[in-house]
N, C-alpha and C. Protein backbone atom coordinates (compact mmCIF):
# COMPACT_ATOMS: atom_id res chain seq x y z
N UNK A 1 -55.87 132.42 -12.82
CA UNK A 1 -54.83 132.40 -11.80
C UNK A 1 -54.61 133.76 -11.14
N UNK A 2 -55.04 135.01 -11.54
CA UNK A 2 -54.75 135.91 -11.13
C UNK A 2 -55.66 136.19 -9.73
N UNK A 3 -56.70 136.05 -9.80
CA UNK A 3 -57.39 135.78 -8.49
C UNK A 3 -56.93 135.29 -7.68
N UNK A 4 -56.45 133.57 -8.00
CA UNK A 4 -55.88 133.27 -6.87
C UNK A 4 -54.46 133.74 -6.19
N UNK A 5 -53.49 134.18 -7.25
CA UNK A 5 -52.31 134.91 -7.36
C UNK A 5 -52.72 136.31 -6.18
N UNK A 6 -53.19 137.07 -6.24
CA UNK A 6 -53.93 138.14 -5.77
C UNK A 6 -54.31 137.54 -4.06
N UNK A 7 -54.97 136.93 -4.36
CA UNK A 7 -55.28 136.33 -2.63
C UNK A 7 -54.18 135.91 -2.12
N UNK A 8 -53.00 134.84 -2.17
CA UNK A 8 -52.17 134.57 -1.78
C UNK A 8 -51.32 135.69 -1.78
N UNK A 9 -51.26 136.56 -1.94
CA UNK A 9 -50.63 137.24 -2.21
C UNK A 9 -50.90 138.29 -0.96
N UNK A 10 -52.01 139.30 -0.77
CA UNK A 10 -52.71 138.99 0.30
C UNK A 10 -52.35 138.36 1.61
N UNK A 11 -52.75 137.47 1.55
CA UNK A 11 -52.06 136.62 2.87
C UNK A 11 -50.46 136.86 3.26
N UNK A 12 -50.30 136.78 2.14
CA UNK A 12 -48.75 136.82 3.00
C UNK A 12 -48.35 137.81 3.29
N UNK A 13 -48.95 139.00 2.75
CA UNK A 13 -48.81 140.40 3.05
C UNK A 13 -49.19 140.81 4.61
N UNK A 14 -50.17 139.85 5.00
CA UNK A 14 -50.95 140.25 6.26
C UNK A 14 -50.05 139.04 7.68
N UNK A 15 -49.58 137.97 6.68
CA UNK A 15 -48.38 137.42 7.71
C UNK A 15 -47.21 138.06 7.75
N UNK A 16 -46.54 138.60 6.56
CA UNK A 16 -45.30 139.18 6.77
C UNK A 16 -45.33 140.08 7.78
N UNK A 17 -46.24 141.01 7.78
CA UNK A 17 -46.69 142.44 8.48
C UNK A 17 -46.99 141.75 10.23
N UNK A 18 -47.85 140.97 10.20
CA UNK A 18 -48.11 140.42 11.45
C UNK A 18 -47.18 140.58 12.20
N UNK A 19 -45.91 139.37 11.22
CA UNK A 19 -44.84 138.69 11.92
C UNK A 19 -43.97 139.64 12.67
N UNK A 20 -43.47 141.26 11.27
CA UNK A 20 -42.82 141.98 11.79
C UNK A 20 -43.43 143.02 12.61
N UNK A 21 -44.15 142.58 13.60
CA UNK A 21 -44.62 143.40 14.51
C UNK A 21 -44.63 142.52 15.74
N UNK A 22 -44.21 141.40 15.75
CA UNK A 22 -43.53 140.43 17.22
C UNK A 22 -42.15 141.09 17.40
N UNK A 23 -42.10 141.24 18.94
CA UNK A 23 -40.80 142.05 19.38
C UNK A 23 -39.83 140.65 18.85
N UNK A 24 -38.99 140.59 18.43
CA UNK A 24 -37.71 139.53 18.38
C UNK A 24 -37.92 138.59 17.17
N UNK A 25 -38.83 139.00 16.45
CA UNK A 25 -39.30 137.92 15.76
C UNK A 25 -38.31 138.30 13.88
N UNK A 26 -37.45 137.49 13.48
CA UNK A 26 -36.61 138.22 12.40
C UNK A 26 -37.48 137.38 10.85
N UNK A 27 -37.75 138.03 9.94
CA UNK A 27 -38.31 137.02 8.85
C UNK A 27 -37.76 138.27 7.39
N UNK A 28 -37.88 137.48 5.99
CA UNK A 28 -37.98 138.21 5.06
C UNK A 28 -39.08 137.76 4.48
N UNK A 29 -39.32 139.04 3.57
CA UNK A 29 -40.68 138.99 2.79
C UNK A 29 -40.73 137.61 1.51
N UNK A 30 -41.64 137.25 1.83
CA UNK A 30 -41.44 135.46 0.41
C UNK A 30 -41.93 136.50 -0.54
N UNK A 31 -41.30 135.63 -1.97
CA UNK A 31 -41.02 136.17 -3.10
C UNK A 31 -41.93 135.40 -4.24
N UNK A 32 -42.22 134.17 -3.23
CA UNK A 32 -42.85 132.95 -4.86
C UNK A 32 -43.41 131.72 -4.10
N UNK A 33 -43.60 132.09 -2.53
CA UNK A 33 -44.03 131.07 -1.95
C UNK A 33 -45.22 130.86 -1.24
N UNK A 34 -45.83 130.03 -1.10
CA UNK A 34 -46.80 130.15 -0.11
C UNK A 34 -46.87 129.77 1.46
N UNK A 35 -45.25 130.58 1.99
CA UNK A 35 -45.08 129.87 3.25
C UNK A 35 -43.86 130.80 3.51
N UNK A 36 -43.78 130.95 4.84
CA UNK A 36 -42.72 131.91 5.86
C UNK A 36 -41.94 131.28 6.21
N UNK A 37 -40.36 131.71 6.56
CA UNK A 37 -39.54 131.03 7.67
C UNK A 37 -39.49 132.10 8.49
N UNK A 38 -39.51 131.83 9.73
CA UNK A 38 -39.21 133.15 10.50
C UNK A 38 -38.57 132.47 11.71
N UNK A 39 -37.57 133.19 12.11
CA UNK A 39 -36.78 133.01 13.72
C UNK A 39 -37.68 134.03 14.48
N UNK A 40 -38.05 132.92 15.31
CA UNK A 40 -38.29 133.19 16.88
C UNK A 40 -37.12 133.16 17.86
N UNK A 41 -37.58 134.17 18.97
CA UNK A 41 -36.81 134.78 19.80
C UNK A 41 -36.88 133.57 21.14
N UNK A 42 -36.97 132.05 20.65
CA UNK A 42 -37.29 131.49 21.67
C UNK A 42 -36.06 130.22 21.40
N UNK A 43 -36.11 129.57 22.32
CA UNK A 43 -34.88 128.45 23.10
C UNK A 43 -34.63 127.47 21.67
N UNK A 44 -35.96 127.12 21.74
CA UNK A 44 -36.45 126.27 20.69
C UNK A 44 -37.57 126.03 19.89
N UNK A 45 -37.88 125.90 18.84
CA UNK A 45 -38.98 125.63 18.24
C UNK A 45 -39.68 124.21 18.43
N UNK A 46 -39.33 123.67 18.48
CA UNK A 46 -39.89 122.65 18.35
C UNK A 46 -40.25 122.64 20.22
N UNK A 47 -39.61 122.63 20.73
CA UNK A 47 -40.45 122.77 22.66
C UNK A 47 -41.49 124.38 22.27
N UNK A 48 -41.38 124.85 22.23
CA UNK A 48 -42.17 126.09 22.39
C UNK A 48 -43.40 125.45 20.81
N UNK A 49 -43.00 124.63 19.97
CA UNK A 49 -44.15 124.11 19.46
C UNK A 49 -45.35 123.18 20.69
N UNK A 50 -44.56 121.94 21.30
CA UNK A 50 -45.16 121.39 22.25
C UNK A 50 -45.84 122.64 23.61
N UNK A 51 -45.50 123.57 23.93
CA UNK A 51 -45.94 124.49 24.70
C UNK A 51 -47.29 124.52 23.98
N UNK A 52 -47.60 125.23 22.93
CA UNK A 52 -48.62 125.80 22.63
C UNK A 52 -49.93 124.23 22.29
N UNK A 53 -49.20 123.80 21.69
CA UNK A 53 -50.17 122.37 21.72
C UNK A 53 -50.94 121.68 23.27
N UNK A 54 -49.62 121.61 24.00
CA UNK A 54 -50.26 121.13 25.18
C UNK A 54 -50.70 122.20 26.19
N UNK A 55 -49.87 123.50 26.68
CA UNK A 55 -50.24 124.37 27.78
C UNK A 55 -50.89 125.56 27.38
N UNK A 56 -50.47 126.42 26.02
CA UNK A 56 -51.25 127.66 25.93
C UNK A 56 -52.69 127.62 25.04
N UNK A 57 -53.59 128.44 25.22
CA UNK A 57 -54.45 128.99 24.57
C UNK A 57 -55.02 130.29 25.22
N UNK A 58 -56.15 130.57 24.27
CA UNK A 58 -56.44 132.20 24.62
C UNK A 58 -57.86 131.39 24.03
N UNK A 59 -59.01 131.91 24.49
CA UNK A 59 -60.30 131.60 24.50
C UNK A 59 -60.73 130.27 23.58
N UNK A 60 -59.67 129.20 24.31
CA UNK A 60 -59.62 127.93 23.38
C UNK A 60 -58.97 128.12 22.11
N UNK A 61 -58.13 128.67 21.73
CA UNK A 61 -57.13 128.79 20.63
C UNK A 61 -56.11 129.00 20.46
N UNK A 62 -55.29 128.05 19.91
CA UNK A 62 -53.66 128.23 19.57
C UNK A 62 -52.88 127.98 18.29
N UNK A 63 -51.73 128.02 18.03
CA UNK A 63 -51.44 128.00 16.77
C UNK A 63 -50.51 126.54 16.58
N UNK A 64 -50.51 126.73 15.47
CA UNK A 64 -49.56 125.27 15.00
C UNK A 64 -48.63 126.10 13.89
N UNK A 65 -47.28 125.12 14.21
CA UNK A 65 -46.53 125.37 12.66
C UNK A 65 -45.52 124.54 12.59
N UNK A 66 -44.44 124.45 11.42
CA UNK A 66 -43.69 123.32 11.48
C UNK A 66 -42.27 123.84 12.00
N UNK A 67 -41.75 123.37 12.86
CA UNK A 67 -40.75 123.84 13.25
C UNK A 67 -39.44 123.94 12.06
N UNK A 68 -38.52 124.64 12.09
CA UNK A 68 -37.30 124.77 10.85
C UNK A 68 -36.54 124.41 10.91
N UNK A 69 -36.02 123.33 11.39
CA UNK A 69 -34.69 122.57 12.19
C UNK A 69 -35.22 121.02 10.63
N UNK A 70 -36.04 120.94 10.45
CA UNK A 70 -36.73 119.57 9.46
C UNK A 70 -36.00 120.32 7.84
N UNK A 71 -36.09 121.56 7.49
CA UNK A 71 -35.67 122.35 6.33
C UNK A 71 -34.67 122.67 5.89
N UNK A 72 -33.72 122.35 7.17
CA UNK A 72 -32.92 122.39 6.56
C UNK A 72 -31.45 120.97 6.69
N UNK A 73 -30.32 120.83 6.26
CA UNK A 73 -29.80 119.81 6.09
C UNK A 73 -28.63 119.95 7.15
N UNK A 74 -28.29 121.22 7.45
CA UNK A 74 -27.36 121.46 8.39
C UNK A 74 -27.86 121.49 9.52
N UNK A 75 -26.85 120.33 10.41
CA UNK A 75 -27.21 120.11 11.67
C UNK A 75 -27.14 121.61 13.10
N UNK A 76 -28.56 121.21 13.08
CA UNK A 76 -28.98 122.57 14.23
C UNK A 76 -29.18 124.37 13.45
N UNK A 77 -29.37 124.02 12.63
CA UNK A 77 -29.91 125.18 11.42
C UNK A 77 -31.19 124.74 11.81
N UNK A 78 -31.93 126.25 12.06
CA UNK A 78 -33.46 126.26 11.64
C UNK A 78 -33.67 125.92 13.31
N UNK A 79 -32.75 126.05 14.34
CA UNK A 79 -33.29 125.26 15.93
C UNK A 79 -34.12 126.57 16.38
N UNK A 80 -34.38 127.53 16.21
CA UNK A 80 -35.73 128.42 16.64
C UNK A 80 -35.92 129.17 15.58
N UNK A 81 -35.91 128.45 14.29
CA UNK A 81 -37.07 129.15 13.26
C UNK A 81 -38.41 127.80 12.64
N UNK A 82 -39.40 128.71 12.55
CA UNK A 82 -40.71 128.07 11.91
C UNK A 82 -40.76 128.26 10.75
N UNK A 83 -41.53 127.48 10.11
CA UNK A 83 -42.02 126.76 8.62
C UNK A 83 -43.94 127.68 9.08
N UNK A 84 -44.48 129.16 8.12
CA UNK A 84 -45.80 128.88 8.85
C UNK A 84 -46.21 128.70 7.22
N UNK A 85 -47.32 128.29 6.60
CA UNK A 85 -48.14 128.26 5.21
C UNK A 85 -49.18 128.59 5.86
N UNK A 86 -49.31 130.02 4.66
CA UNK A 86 -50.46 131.08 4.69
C UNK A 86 -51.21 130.29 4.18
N UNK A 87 -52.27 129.40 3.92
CA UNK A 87 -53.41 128.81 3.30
C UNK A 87 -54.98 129.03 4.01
N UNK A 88 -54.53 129.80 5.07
CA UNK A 88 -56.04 130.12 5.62
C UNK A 88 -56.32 131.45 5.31
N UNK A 89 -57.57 131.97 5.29
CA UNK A 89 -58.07 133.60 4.81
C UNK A 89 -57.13 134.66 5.62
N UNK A 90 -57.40 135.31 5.40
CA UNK A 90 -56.35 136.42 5.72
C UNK A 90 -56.67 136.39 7.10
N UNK A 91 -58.13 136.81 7.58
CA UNK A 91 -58.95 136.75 9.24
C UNK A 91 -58.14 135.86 9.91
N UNK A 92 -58.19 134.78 9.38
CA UNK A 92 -57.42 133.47 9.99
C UNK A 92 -55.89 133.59 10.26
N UNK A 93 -55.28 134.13 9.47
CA UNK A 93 -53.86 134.36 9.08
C UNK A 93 -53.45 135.10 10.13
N UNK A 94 -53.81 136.46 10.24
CA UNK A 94 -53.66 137.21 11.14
C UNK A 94 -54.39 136.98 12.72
N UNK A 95 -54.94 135.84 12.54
CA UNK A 95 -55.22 135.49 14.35
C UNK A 95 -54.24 134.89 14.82
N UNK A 96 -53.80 133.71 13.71
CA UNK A 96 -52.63 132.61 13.99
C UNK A 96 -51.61 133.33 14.36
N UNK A 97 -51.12 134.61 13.59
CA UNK A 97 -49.89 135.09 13.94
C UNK A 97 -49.99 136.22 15.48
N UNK A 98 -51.19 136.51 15.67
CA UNK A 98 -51.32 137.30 16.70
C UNK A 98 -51.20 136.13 17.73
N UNK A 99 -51.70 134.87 17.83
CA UNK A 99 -51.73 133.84 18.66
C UNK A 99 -50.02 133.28 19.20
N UNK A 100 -49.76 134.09 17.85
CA UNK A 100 -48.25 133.30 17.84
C UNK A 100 -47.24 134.16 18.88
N UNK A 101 -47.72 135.34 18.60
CA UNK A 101 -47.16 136.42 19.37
C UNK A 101 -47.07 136.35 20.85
N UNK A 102 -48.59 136.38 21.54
CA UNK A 102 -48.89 136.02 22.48
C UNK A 102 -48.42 134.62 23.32
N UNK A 103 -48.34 134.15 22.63
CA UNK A 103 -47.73 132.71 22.99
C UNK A 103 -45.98 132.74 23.32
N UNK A 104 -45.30 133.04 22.33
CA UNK A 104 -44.07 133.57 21.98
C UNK A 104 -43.62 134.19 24.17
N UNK A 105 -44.61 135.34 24.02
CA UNK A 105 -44.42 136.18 25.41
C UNK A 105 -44.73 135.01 26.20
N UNK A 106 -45.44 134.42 26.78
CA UNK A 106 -46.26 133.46 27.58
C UNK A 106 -44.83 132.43 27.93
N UNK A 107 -44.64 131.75 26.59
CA UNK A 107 -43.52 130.99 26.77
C UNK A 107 -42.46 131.45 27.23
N UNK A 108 -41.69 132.82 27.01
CA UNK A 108 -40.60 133.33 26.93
C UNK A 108 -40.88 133.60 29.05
N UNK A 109 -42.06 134.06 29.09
CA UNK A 109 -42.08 134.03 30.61
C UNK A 109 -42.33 133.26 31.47
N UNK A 110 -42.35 131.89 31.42
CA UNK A 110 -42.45 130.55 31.93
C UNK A 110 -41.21 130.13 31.84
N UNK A 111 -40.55 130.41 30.69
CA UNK A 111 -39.05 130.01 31.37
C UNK A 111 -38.28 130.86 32.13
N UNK A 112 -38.28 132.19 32.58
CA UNK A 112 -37.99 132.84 33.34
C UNK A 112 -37.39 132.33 34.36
């Protein structure tokens, strides 16, 4: 287990870091998980999810995640934070969140 302990471990190091390097983007470091919540600086999660699915990409690529409004029980808690699970290699990890970034801006300037 320590291997795998060690890799995940890893990952989230390279999402936490990602994340806190999006202007607006607020998260804390996970402690025992294999997965982020983080508030985005955007309207909504779940529309700025549909944005990236249907309108953005960058050389055919975009990100997915679960929006945070599903996590929690209080109504309109979690309305612009994401659910992301680090389960891809770190390479991967850190594209998704750079994708996320980029996107984040893209969206934020379409509603302008």
């Amino acid at each position: 287990f320590d291997a795998t302990r060690a890799e995940y471990q890893r990952r989230r190091d390279v999402c936490y870091r990602k994340l806190c390097e999006i202007p607006g983007v607020v998260t804390a470091e996970p402690k025992g998980a294999f997965y982020t919540m983080a508030k985005l600086p955007v309207d909504s999660a779940e529309a700025f999810q549909m944005y990236l699915l249907n309108e953005f990409e960058v050389d055919g690529e975009t990100v997915m995640f679960a929006p945070g409004d599903g996590f929690y029980q209080t109504p309109g808690k979690g309305h612009n934070e994401i659910r992301i699970a680090y389960v891809l290699n770190q390479a991967d990890c850190a594209r998704a969140i750079e994708l996320l970034g980029l996107g984040i801006a893209k969206y934020n300037e379409a509603k302008r």
